[in-house]
Protein backbone atom coordinates (compact mmCIF):
# COMPACT_ATOMS: atom_id res chain seq x y z
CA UNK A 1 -34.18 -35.77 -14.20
CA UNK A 2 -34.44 -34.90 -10.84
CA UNK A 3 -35.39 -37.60 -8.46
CA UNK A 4 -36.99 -37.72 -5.08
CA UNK A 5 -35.03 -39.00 -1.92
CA UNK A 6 -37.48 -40.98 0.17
CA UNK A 7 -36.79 -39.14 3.32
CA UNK A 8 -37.89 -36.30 1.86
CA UNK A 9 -40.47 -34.28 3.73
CA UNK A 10 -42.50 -33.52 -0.23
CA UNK A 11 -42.96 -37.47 -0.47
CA UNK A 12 -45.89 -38.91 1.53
CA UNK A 13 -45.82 -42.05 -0.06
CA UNK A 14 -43.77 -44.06 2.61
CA UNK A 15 -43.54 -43.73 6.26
CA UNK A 16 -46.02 -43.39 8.75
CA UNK A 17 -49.27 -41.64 7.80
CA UNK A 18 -50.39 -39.88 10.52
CA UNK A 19 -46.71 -38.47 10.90
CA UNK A 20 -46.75 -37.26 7.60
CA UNK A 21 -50.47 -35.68 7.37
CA UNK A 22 -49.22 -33.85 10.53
CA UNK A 23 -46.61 -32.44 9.22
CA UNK A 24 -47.57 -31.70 5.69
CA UNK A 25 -50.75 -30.01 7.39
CA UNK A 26 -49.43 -27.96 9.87
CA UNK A 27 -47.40 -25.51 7.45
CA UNK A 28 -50.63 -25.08 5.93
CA UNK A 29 -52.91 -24.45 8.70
CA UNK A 30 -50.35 -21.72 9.56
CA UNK A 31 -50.55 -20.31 5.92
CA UNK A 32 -54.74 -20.34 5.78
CA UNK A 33 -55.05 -18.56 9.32
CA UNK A 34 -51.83 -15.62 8.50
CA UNK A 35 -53.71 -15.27 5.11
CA UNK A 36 -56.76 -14.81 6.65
CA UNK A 37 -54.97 -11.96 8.94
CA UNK A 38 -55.74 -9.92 6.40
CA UNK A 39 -59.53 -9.42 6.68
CA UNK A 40 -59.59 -10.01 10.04
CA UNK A 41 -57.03 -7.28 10.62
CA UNK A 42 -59.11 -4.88 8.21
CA UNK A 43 -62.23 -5.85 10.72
CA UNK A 44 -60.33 -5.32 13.54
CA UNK A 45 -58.85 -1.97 12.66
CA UNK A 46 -62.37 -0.86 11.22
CA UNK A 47 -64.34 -2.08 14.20
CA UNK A 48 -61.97 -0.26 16.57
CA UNK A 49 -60.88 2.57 14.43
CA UNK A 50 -64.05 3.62 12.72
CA UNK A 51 -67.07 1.71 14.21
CA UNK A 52 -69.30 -1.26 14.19
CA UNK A 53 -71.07 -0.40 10.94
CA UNK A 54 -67.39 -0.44 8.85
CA UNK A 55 -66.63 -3.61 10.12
CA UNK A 56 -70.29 -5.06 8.72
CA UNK A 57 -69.86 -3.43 6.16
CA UNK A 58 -66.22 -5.62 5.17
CA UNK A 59 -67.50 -8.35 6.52
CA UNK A 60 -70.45 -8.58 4.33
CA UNK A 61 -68.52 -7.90 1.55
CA UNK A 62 -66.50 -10.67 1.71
CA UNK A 63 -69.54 -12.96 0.86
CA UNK A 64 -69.32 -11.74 -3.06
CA UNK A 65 -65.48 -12.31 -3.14
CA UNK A 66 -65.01 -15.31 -1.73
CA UNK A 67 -67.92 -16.40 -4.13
CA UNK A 68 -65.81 -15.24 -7.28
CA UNK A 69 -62.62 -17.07 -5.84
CA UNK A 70 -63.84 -19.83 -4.37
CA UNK A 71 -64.61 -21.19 -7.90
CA UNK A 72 -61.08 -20.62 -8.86
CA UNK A 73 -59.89 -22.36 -6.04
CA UNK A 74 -61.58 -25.25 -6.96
CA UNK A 75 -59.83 -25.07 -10.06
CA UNK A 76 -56.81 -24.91 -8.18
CA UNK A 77 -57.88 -28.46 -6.68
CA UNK A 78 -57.88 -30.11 -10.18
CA UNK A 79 -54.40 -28.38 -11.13
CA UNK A 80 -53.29 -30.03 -8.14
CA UNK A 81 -54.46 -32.95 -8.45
CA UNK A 82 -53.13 -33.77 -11.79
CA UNK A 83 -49.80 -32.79 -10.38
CA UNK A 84 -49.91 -34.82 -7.06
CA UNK A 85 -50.35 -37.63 -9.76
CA UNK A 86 -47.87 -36.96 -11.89
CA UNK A 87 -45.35 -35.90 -8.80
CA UNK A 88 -46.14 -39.31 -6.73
CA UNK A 89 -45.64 -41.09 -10.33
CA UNK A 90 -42.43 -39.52 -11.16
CA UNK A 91 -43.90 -38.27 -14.65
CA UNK A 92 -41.67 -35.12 -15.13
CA UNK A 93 -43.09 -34.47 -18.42
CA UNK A 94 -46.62 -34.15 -17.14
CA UNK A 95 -45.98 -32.30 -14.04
CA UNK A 96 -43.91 -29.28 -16.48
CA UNK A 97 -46.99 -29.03 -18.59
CA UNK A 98 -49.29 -29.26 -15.61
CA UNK A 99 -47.55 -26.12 -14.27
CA UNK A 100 -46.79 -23.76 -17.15
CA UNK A 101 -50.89 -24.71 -17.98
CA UNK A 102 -52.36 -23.54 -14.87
CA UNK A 103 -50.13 -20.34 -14.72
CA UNK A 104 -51.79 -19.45 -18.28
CA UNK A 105 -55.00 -20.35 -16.26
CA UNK A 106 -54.54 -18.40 -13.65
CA UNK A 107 -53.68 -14.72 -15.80
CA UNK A 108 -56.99 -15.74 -17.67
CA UNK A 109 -59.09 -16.30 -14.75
CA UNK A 110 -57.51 -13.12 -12.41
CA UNK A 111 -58.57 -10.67 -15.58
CA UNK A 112 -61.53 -12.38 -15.72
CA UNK A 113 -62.39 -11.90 -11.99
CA UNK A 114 -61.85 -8.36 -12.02
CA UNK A 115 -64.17 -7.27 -14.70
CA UNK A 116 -66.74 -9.85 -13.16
CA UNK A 117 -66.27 -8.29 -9.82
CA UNK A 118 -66.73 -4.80 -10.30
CA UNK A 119 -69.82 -5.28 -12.42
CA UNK A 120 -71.14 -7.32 -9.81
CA UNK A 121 -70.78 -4.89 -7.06
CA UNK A 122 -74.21 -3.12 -7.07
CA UNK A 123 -76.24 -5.69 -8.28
CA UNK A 124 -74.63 -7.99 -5.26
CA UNK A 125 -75.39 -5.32 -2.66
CA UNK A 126 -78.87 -4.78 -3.83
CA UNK A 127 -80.05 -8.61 -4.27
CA UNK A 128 -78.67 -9.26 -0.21
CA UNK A 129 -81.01 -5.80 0.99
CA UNK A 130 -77.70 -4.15 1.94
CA UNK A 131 -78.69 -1.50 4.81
CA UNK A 132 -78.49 1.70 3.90
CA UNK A 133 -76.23 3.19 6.37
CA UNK A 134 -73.56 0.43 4.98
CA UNK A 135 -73.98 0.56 1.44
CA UNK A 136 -71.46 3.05 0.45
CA UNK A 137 -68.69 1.78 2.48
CA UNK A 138 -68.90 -1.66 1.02
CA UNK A 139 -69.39 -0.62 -2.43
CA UNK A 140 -65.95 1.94 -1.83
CA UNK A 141 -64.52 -1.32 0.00
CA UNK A 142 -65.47 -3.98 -2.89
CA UNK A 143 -64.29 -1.65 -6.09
CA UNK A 144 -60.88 -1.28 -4.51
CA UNK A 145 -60.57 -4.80 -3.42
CA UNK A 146 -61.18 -6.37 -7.02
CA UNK A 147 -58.21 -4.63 -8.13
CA UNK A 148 -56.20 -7.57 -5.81
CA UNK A 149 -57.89 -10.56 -7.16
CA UNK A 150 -55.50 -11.12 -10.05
CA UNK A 151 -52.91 -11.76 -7.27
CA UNK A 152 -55.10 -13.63 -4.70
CA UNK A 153 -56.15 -15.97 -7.83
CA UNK A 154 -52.31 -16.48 -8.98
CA UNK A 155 -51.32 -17.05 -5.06
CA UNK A 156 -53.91 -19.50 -4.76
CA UNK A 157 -53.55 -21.94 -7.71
CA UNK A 158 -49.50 -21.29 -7.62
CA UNK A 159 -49.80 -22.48 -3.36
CA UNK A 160 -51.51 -25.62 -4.55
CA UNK A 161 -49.39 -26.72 -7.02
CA UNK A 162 -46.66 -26.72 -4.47
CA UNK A 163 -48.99 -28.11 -2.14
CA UNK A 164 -49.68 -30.91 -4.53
CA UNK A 165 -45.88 -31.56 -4.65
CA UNK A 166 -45.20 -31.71 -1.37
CA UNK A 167 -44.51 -27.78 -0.38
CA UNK A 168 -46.40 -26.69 2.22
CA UNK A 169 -43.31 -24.22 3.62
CA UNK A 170 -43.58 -22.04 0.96
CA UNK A 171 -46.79 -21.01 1.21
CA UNK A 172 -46.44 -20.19 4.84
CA UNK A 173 -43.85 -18.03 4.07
CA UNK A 174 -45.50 -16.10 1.58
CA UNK A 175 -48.56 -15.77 4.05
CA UNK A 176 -46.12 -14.34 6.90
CA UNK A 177 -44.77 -11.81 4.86
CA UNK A 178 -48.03 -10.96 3.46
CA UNK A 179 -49.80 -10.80 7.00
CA UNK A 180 -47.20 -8.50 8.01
CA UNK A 181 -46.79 -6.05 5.63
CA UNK A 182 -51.00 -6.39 6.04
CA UNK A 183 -51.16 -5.12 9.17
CA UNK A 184 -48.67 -2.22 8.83
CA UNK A 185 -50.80 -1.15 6.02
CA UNK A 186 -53.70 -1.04 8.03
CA UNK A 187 -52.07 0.61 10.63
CA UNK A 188 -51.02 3.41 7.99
CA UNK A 189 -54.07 3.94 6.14
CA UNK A 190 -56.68 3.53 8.52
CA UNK A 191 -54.99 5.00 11.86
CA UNK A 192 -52.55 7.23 10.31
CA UNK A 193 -53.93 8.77 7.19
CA UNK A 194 -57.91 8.15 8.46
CA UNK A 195 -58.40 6.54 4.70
CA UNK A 196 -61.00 4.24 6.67
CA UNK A 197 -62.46 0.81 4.78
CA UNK A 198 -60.79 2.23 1.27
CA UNK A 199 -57.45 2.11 3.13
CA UNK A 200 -58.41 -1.57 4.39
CA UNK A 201 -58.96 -2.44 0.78
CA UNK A 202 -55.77 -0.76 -0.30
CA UNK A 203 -53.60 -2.76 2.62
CA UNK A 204 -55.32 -5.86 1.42
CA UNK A 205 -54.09 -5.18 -2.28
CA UNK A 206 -50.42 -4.42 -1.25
CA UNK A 207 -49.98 -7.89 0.99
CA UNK A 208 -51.40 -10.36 -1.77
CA UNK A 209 -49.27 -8.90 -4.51
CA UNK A 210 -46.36 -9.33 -2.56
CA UNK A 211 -47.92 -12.77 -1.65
CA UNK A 212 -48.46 -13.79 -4.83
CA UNK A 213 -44.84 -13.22 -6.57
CA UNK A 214 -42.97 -15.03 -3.94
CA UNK A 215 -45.20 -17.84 -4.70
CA UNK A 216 -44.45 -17.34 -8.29
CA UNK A 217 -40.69 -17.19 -7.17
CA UNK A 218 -40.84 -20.46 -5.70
CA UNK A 219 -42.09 -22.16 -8.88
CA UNK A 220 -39.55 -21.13 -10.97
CA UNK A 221 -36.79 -22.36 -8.13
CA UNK A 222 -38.01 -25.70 -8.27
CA UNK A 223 -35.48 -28.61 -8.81
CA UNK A 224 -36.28 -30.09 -12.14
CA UNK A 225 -37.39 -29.41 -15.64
CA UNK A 226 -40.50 -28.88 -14.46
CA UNK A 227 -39.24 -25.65 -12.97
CA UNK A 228 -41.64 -22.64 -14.12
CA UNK A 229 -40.13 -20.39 -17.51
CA UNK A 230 -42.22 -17.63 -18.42
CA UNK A 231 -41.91 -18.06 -21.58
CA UNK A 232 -42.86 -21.70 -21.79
CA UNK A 233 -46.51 -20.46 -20.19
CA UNK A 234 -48.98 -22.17 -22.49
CA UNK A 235 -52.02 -23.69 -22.40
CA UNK A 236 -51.95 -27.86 -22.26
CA UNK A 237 -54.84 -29.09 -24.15
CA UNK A 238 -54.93 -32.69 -22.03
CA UNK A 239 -53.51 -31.43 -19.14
CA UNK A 240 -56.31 -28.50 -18.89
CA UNK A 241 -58.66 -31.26 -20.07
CA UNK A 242 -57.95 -33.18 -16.58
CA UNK A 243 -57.60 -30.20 -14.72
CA UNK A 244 -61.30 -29.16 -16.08
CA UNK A 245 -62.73 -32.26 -15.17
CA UNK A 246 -62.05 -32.31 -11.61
CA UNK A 247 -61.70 -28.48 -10.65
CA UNK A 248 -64.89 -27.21 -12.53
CA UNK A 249 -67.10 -29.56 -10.04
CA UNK A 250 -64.91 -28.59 -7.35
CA UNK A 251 -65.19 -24.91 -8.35
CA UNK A 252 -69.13 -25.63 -8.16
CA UNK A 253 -69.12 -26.69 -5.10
CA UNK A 254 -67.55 -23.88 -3.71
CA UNK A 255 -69.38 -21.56 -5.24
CA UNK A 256 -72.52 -22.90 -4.14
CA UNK A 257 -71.38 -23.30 -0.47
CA UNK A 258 -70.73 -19.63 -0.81
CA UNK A 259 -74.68 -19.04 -2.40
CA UNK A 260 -75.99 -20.69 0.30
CA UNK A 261 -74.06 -18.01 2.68
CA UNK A 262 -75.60 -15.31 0.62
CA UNK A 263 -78.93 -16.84 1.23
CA UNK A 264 -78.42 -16.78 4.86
CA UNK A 265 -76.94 -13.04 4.27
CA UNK A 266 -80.16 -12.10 2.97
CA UNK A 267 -81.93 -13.54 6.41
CA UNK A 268 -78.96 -12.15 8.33
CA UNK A 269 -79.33 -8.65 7.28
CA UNK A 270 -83.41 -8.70 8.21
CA UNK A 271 -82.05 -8.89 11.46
CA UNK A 272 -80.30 -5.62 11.87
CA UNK A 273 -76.89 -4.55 11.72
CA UNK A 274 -75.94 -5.63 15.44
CA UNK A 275 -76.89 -8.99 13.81
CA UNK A 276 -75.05 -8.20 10.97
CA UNK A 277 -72.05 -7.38 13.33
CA UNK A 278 -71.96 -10.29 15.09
CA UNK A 279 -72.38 -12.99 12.45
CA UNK A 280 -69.15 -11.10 10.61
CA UNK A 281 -67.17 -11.84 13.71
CA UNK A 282 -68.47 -15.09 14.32
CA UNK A 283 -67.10 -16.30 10.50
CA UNK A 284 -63.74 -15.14 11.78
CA UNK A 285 -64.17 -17.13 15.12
CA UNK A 286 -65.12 -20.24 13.49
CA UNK A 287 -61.96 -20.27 11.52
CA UNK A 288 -60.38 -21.30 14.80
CA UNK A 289 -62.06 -24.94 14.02
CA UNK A 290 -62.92 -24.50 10.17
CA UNK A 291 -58.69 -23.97 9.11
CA UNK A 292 -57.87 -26.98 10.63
CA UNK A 293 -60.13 -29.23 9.20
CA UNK A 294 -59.45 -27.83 5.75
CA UNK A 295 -55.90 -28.39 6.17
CA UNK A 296 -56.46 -32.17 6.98
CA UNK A 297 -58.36 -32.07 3.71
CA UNK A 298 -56.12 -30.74 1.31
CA UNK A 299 -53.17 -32.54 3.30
CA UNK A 300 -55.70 -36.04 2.48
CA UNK A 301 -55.85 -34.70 -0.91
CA UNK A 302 -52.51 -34.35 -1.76
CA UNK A 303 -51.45 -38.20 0.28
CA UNK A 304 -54.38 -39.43 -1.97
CA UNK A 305 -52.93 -38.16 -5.51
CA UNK A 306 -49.46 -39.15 -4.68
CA UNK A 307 -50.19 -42.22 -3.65
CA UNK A 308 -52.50 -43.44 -5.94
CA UNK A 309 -49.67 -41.99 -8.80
CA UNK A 310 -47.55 -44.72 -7.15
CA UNK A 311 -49.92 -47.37 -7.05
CA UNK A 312 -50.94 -47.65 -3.53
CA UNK A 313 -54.60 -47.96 -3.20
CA UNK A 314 -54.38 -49.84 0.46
CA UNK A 315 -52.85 -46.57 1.41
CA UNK A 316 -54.95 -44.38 0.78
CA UNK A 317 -57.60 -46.18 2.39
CA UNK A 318 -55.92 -46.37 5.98
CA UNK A 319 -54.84 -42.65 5.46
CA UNK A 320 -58.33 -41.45 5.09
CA UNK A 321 -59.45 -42.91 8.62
CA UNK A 322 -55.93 -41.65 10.28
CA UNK A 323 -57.09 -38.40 9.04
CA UNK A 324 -60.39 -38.27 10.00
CA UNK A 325 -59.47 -39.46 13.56
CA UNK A 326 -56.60 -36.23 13.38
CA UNK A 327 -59.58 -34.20 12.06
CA UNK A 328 -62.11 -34.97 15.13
CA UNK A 329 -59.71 -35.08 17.65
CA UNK A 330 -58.81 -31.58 17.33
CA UNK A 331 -61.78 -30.22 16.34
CA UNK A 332 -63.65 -30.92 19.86
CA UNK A 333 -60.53 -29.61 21.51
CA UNK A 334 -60.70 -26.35 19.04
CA UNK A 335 -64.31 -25.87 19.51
CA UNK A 336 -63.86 -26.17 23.14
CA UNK A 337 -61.53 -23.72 23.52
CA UNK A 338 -63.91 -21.49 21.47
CA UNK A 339 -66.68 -21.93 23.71
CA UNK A 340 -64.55 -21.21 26.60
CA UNK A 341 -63.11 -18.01 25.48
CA UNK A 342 -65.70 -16.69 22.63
CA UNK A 343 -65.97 -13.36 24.69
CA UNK A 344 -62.85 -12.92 24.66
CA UNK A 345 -62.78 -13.27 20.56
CA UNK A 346 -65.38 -11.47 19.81
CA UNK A 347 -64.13 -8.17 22.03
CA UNK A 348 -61.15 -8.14 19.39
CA UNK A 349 -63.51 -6.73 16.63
CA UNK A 350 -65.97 -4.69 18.40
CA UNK A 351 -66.99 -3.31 22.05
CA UNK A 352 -70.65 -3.46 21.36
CA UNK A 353 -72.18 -5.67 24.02
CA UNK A 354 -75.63 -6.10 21.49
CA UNK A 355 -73.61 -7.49 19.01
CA UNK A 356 -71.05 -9.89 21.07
CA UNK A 357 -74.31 -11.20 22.73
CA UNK A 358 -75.62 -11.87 19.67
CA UNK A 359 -72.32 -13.56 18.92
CA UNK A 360 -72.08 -15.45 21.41
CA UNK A 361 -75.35 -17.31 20.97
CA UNK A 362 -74.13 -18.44 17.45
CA UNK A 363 -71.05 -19.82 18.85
CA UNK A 364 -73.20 -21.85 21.11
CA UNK A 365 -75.33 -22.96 18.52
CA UNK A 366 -72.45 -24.39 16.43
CA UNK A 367 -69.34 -25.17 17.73
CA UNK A 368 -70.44 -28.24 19.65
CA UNK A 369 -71.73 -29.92 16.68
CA UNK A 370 -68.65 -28.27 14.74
CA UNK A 371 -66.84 -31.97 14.26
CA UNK A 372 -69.22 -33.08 11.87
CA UNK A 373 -67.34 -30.92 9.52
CA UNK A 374 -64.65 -33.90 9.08
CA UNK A 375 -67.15 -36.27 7.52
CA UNK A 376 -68.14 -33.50 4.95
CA UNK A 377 -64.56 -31.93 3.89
CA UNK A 378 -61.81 -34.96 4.35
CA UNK A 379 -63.38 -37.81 2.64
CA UNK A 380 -64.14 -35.23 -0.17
CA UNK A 381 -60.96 -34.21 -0.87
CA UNK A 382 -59.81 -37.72 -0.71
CA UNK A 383 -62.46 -38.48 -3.55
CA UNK A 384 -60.84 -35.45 -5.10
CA UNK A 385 -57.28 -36.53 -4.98
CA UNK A 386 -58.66 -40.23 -6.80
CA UNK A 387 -59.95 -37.72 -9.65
CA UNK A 388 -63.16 -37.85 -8.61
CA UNK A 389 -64.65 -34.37 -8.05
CA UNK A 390 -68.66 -35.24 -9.40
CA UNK A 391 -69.93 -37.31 -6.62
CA UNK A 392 -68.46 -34.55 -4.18
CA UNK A 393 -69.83 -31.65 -6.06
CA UNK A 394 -73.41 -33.42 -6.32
CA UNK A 395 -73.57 -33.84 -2.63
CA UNK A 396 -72.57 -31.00 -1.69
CA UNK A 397 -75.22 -28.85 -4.34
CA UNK A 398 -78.09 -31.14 -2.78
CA UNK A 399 -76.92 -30.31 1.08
CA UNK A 400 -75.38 -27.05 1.20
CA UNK A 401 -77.33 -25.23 -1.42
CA UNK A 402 -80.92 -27.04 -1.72
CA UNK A 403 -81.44 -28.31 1.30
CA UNK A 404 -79.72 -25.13 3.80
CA UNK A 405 -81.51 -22.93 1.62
CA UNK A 406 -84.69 -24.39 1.99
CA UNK A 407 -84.16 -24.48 6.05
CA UNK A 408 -83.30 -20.68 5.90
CA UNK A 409 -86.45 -19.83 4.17
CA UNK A 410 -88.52 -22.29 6.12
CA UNK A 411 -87.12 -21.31 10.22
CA UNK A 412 -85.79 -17.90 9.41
CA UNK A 413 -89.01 -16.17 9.18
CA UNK A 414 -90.88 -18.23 11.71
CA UNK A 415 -88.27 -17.52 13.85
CA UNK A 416 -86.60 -14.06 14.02
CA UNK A 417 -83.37 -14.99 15.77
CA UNK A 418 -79.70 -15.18 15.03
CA UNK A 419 -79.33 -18.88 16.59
CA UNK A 420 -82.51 -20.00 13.38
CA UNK A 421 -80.07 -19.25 10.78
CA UNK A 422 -77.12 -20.18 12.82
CA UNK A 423 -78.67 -23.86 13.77
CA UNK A 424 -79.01 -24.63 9.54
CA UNK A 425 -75.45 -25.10 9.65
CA UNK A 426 -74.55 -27.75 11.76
CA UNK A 427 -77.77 -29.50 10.52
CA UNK A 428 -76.48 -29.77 7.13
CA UNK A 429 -72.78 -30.33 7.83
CA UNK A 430 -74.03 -33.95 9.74
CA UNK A 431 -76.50 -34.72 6.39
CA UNK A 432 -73.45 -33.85 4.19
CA UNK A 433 -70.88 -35.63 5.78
CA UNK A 434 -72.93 -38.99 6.12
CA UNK A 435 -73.72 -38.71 2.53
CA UNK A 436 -70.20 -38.47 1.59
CA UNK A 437 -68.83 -41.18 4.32
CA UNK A 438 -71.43 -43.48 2.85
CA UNK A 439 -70.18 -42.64 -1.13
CA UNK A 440 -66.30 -43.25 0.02
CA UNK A 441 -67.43 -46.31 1.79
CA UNK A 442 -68.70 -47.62 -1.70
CA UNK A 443 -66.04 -47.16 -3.44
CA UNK A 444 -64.02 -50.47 -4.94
């Protein structure tokens, strides 16, 4: 039975907590901003390669995949946090069926995704009023693109099991390699062969296959019986049971964050495709801030699972309020630096001046307020870690989907400007966070 040393970097059940968030987190901040190289790349190359209208055109379509995916990475939160349990707890037994379960999940739900997907397609494009002029490039962009989900959902829930147990290297690694080869597919198809947003699809494909078996690689070089064996890939009927109960609601959730961004899509695209333009670039800019924070989070999730496996409670407590310190900290210094340089960003996906004016005017809507993103995402993953993904879920579904929605529909129209639908954001990421603070706070 393999055992853990206690200096070891996967344990963050001793030592100081701050230390260890830090460096748990930073590997995967790295791995979240190379893996999201690889739309930004395809915008970049399309938006300097082809024009303004390609790069809408992948940008908007990015609102119906992440939808799809974003519910199977909230599975991938209950996978992991039934094996930061067992892992902090030392229950070998647990953590092999834990893995060889959600790599059975994970060939279901990829099929799944790609039949779902490419039915979805038209009726997606149609139900957000896609313009015209950009409705056959996303629909060519979209078809080709589902073909890589099976790989982007096995590289997800495969990174957060080694997340949960401590691995945070790995998926950097994968992400690097992936980026890469990303952007000298990119290069090729779009610049070289003129294959134009089918060839940023096709680039796409290539990098999260090749991301996705090295992440597969690493699970079967784990130390341990709980090293992954094809052949032992199975479904666990209480294992799947646990990792049901806390990623479905977590799945929810971010599907409906992603709903209420195809609610705004629908108010975004009434603007015009300069408007179009610029809120595509400005959901790459924000990531500047957003990766960060969602690093802190899943590194608060992970701390929380171990050590609650090993019977620390007081822990956890003091390492949610070392995190969210972390977490504001650098957001005001991220969104700062935003602010001071968002001409700058947005000039790497387009030259129109319309649309980085435009831009620019979201950015100042949101970024100063951007730190009230730490009260919505780190005590919820903490909650998540404990095993308790409902409260999270139901917060987040009365916030981010009822209550942004019902802004959109009530300033939108009244007031025909990008900074209307741009202001519902920050509104509802200060009524979400208090609402989770105060639920954390009440808990015994």
């Amino acid at each position: 039975m393999m055992r853990r040393g206690k200096t070891d970097y996967r344990d963050l059940t001793t030592g100081s907590i701050w230390r260890k968030l830090s460096v748990f987190a930073v590997p995967l901040l790295l791995s979240y901003l190379v893996q999201q190289l690889y739309n930004t790349v395809d915008l970049i190359f399309a938006g300097n390669l082809i024009d303004a209208n390609a790069s809408a055109a992948i940008g908007m379509s990015g609102m119906l995949i992440t939808c799809l995916v974003g519910f199977f990475g909230g599975l991938s939160v209950g996978a992991g946090a039934v094996i930061a349990r067992a892992y902090g707890g030392e229950d070998y037994p647990r953590l092999r069926a834990a893995v060889h379960s959600t790599v059975a999940l994970c060939a279901a739900g990829g099929l799944s995704l790609l039949v779902l997907g490419e039915g979805l397609t038209p009726v997606y494009l149609k139900l957000v009023r896609t313009p015209e002029a950009l409705g056959g490039m996303a629909s060519q962009y979209l078809r080709i693109y589902f073909i890589s989900v099976p790989a982007i959902v096995f590289y997800n829930l495969c990174a957060g099991m080694l997340r949960s147990m401590g691995d945070s290297r790995s998926t950097l690694v994968a992400q690097v390699v992936g980026g890469l080869l990303n952007v000298a597919a990119d290069w090729l198809f779009i610049a070289k062969l003129g294959l134009g947003v089918a060839g940023a699809a096709w680039a796409t494909l290539i990098a999260q296959t090749v991301s996705a078996a090295y992440v597969v690689f690493r699970l079967t070089r784990l130390e341990g019986p709980h090293a992954l064996r094809l052949k032992d890939v199975r479904f666990d009927r209480d294992v799947l049971s646990g990792t049901l109960r806390i990623g479905v609601p977590a799945g929810v959730q971010a599907l409906v964050i992603t709903l209420s961004n195809v609610a705004a899509q629908y108010h975004i695209n009434r603007l015009g495709e300069s408007a179009i333009a610029a809120f595509t670039a400005y959901f790459k800019v924000e990531l500047l801030v957003y990766y960060p924070i969602v690093a802190l989070g899943q590194a608060m999730m992970t701390f929380a699972g171990q050590n609650m496996g090993a019977n620390r409670p007081e822990r956890v407590r003091r390492g949610l309020w070392e995190c969210l310190a972390l977490g504001v900290g650098v957001s005001v210094v991220l969104s700062a630096v935003g602010l001071g340089f968002g001409r700058a960003l947005f000039r790497l996906f387009y030259a129109d001046e319309t649309a980085i004016a435009l831009g620019l005017r979201i950015l100042a809507t949101t970024f100063p307020f951007y730190f009230a993103y730490c009260f919505l995402q780190i005590p919820g993953d903490a909650m998540r870690g404990l095993g308790d993904s409902r409260k999270p879920m139901l917060i987040v579904l009365f916030n981010l989907c009822l209550v942004r929605t019902a802004l959109l529909f009530c300033v939108a129209p009244r007031w025909p400007d990008v900074r209307a639908v741009a202001a519902c954001y920050p509104v509802t990421w200060a009524v979400t966070g208090a609402c989770m603070l105060f639920c954390w706070m009440r808990r015994k």
